[in-house]
N, C-alpha and C. Protein backbone atom coordinates (compact mmCIF):
# COMPACT_ATOMS: atom_id res chain seq x y z
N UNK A 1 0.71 50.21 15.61
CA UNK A 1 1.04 48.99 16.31
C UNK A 1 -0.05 47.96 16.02
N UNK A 2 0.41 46.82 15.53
CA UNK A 2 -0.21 45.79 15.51
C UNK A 2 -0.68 44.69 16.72
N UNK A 3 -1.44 44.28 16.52
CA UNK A 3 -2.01 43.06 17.56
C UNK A 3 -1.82 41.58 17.56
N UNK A 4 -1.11 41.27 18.15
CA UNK A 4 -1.15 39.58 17.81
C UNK A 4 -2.38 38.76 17.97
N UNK A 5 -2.40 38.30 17.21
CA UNK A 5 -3.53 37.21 17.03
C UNK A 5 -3.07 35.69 16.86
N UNK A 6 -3.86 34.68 17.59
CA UNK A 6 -3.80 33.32 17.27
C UNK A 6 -4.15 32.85 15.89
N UNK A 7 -3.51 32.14 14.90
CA UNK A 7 -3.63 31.43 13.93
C UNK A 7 -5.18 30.83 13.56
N UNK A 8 -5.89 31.78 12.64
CA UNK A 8 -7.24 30.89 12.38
C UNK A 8 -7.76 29.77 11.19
N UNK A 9 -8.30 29.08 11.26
CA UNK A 9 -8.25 27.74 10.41
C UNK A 9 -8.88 26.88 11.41
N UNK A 10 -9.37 25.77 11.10
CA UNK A 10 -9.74 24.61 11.14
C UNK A 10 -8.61 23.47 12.51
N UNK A 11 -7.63 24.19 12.01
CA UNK A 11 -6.14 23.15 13.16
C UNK A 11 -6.06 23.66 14.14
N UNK A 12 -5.95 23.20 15.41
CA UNK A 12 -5.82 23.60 16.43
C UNK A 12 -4.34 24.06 16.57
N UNK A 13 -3.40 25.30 17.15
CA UNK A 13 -2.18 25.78 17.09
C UNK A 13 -1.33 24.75 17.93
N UNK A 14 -1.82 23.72 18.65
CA UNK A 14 -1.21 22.82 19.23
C UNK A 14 -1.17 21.73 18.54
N UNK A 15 -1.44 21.41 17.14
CA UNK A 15 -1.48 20.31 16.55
C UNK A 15 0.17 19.79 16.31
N UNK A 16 0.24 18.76 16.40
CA UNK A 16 2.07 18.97 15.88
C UNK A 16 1.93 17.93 14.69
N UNK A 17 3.00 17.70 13.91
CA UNK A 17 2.93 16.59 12.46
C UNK A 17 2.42 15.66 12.89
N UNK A 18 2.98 14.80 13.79
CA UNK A 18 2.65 13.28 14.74
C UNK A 18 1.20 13.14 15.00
N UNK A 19 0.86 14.66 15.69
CA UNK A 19 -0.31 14.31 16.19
C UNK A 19 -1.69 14.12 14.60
N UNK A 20 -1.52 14.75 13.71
CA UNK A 20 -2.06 15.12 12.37
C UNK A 20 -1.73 13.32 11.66
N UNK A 21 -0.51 13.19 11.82
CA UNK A 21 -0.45 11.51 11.22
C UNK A 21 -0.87 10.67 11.83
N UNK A 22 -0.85 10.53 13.23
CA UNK A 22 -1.96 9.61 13.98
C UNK A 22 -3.33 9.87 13.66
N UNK A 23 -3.91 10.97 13.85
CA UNK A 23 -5.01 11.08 13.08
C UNK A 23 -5.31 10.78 12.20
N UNK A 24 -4.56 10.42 11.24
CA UNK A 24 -4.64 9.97 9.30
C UNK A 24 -4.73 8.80 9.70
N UNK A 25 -3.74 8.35 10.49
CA UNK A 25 -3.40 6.31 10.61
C UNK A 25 -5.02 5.99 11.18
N UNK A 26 -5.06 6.68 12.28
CA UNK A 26 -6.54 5.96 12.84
C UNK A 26 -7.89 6.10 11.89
N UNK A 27 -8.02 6.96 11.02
CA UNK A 27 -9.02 7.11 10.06
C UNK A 27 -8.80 5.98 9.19
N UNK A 28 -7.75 5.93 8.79
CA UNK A 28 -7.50 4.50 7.45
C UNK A 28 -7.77 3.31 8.50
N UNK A 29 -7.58 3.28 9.76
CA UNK A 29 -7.91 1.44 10.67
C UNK A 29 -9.29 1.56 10.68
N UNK A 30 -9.71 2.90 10.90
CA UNK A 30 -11.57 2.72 10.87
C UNK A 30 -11.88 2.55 9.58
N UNK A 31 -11.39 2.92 8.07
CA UNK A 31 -11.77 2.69 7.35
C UNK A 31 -12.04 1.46 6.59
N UNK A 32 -10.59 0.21 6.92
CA UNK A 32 -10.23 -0.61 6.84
C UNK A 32 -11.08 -1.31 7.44
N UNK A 33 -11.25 -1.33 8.57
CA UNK A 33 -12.43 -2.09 9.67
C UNK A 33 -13.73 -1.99 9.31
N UNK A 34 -14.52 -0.80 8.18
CA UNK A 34 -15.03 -0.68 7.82
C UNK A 34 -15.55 -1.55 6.33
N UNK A 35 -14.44 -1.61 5.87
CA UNK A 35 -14.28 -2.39 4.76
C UNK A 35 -13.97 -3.79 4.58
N UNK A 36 -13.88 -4.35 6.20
CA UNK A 36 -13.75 -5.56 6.35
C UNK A 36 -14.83 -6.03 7.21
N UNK A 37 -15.50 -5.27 7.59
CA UNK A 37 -16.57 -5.60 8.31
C UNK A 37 -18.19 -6.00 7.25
N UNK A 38 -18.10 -5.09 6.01
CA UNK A 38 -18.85 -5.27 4.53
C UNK A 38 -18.04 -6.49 4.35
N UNK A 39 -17.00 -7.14 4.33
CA UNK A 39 -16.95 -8.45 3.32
C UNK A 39 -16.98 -9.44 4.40
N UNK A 40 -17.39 -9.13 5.34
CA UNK A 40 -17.93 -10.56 6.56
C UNK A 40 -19.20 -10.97 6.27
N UNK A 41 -19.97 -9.37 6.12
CA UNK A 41 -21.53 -9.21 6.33
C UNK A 41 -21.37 -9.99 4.74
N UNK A 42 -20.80 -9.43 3.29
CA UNK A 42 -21.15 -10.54 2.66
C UNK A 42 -20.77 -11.69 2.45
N UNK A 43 -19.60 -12.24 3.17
CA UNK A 43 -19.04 -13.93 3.11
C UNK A 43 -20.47 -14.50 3.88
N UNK A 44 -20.79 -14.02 5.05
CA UNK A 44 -21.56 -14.45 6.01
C UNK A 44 -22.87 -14.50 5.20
N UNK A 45 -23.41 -13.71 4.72
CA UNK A 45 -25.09 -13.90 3.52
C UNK A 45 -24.47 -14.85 2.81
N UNK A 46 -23.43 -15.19 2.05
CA UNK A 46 -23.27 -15.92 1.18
C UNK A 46 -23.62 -17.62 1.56
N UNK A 47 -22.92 -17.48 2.70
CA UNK A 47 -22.66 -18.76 3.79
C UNK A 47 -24.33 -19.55 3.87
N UNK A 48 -24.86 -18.47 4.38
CA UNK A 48 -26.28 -18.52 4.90
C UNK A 48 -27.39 -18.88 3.83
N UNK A 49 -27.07 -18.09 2.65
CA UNK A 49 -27.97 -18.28 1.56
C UNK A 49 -27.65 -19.62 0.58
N UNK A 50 -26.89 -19.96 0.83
CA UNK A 50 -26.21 -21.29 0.29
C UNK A 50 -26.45 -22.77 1.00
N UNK A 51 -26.52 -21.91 2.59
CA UNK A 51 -26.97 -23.74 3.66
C UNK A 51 -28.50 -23.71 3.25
N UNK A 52 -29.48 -22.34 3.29
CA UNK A 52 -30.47 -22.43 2.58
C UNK A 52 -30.99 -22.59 1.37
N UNK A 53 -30.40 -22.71 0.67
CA UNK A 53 -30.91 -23.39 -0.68
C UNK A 53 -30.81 -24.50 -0.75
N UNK A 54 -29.96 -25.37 0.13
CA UNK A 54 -29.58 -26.67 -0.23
C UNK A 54 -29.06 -27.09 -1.30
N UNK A 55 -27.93 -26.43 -1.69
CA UNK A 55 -27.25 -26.45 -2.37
C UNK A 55 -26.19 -27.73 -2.38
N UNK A 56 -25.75 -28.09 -3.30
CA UNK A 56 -24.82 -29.32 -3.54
C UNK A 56 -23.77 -29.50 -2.45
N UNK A 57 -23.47 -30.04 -1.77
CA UNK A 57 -22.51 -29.91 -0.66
C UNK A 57 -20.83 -30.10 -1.19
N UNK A 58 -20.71 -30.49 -2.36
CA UNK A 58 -19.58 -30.15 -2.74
C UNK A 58 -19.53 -28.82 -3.01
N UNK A 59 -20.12 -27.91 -3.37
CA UNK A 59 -19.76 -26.79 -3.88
C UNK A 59 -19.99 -25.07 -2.39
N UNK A 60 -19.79 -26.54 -1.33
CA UNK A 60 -19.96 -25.21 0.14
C UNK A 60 -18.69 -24.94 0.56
N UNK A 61 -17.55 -26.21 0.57
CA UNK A 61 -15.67 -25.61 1.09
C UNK A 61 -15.64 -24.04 0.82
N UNK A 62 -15.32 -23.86 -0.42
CA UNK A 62 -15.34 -22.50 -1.15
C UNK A 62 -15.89 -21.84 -0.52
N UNK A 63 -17.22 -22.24 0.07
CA UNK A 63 -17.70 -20.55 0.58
C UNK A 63 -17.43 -20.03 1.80
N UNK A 64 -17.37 -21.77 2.44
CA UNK A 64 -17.50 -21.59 4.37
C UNK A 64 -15.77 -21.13 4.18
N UNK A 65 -14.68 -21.32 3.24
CA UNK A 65 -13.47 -20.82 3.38
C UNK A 65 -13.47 -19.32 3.49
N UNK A 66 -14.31 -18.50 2.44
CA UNK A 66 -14.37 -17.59 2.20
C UNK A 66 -14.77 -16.62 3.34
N UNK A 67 -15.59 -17.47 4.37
CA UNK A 67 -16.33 -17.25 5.59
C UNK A 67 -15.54 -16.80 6.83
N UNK A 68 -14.87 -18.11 6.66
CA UNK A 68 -13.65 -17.89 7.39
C UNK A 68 -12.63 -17.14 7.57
N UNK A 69 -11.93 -16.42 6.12
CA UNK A 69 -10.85 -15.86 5.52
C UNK A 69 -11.37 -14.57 5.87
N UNK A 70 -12.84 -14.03 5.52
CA UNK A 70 -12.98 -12.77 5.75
C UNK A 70 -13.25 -12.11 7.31
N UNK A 71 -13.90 -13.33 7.70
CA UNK A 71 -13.52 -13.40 9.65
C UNK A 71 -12.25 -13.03 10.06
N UNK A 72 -11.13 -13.89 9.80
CA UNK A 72 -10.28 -13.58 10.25
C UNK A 72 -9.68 -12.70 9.61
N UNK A 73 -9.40 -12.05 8.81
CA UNK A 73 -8.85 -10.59 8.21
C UNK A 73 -10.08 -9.48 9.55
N UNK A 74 -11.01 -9.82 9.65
CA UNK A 74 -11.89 -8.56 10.27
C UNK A 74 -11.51 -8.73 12.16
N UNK A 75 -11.16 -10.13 12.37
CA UNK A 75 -10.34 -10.00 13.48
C UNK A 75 -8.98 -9.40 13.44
N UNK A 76 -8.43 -9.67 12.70
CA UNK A 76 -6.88 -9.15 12.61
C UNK A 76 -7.14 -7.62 12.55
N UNK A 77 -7.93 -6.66 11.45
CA UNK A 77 -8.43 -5.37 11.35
C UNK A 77 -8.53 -4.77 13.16
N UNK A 78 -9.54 -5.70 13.54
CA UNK A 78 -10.09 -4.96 15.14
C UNK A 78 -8.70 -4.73 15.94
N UNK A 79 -7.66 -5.90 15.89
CA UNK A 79 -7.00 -6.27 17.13
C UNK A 79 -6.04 -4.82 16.45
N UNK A 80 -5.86 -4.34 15.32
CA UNK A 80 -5.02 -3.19 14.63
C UNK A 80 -5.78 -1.86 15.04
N UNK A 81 -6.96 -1.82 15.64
CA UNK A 81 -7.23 -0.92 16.02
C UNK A 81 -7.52 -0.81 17.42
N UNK A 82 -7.13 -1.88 18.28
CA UNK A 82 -6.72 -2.25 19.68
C UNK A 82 -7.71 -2.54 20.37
N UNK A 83 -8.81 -3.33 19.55
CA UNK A 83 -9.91 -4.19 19.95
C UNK A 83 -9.40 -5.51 20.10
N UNK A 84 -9.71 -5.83 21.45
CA UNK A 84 -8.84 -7.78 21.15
C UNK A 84 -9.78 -8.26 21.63
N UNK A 85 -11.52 -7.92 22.14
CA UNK A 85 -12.15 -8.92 22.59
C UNK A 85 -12.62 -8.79 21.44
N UNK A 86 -12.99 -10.28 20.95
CA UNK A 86 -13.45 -10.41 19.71
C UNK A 86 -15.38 -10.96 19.83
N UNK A 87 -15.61 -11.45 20.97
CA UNK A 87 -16.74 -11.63 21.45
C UNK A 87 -18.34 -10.91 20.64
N UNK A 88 -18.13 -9.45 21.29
CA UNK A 88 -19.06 -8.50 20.85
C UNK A 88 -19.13 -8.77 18.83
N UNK A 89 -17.90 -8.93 18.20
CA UNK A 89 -18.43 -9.67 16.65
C UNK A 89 -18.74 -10.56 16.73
N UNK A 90 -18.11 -11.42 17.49
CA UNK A 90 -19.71 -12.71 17.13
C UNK A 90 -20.50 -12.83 16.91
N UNK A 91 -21.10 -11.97 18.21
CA UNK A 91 -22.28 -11.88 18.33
C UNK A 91 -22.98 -11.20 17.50
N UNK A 92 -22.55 -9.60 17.42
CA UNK A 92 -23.27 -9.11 16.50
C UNK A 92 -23.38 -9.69 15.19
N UNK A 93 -22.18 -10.06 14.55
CA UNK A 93 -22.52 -10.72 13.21
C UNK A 93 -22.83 -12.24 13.39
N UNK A 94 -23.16 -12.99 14.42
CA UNK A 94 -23.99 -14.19 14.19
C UNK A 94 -22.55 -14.99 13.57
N UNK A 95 -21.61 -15.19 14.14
CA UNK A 95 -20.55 -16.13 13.16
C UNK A 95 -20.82 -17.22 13.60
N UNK A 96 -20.84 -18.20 12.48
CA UNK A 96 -21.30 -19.65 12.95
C UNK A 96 -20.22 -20.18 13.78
N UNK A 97 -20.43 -21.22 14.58
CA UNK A 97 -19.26 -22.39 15.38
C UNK A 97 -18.26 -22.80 14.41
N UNK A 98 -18.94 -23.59 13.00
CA UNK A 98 -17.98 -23.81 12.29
C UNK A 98 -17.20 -22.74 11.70
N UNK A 99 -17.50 -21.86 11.25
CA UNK A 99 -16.45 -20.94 10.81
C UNK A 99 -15.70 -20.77 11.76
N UNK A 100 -15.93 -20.29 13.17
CA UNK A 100 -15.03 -19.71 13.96
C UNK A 100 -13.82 -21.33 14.26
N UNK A 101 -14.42 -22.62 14.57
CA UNK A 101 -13.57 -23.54 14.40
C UNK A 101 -12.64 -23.85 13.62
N UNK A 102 -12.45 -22.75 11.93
CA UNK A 102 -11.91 -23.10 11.05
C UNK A 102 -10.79 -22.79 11.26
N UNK A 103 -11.09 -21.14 12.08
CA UNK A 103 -10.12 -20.24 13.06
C UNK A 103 -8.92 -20.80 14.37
N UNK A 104 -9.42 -21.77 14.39
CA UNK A 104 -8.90 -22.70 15.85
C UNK A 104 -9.47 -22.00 17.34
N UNK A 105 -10.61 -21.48 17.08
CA UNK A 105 -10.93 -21.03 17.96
C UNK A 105 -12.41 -22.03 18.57
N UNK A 106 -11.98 -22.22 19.90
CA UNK A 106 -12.94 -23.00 20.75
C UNK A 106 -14.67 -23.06 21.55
């Protein structure tokens, strides 16, 4: 006579498909958020290293757009992972007034 035993591995025996694909979905929004949070940090150096050089002021649209564009993709990212105060990035990443104004935000 044999003994039953619980299933051993790594998966919990209560895992079901759903629960295993939510798990996948939420790893790719952190990853994503991850990967949009690197092209803020560099729109934002770009932004910064450019008002400091004193650089030609025609050649800043382009960047403060770029500033902007990657802001708001990294807001849109958060609110997909069911962050909607957007506050705490501000702050932490220092977003200027004007960029966030580009946003229509007040």
């Amino acid at each position: 006579m044999s003994s039953l035993r619980m299933p051993q591995g790594s998966r919990s025996p209560f895992q079901t498909g759903a629960n295993i694909l939510d798990i996948e979905i939420q790893q790719e929004r952190s990853a994503a958020l991850g990967a949009a949070g690197q092209r803020i940090e560099k729109a934002l150096a770009a932004l910064r290293e450019f008002d400091a050089s004193g650089g030609d002021p025609a050649l800043r649209p382009p960047i403060l757009k770029e500033a902007a564009t990657a802001v708001w993709y990294y807001f849109i990212q958060r609110e997909a992972c069911g962050i909607r105060d957007q506050r705490p990035a501000i702050e932490h990443y220092a977003i200027p007034r004007e960029v966030l104004m580009r946003l229509g935000a007040r």
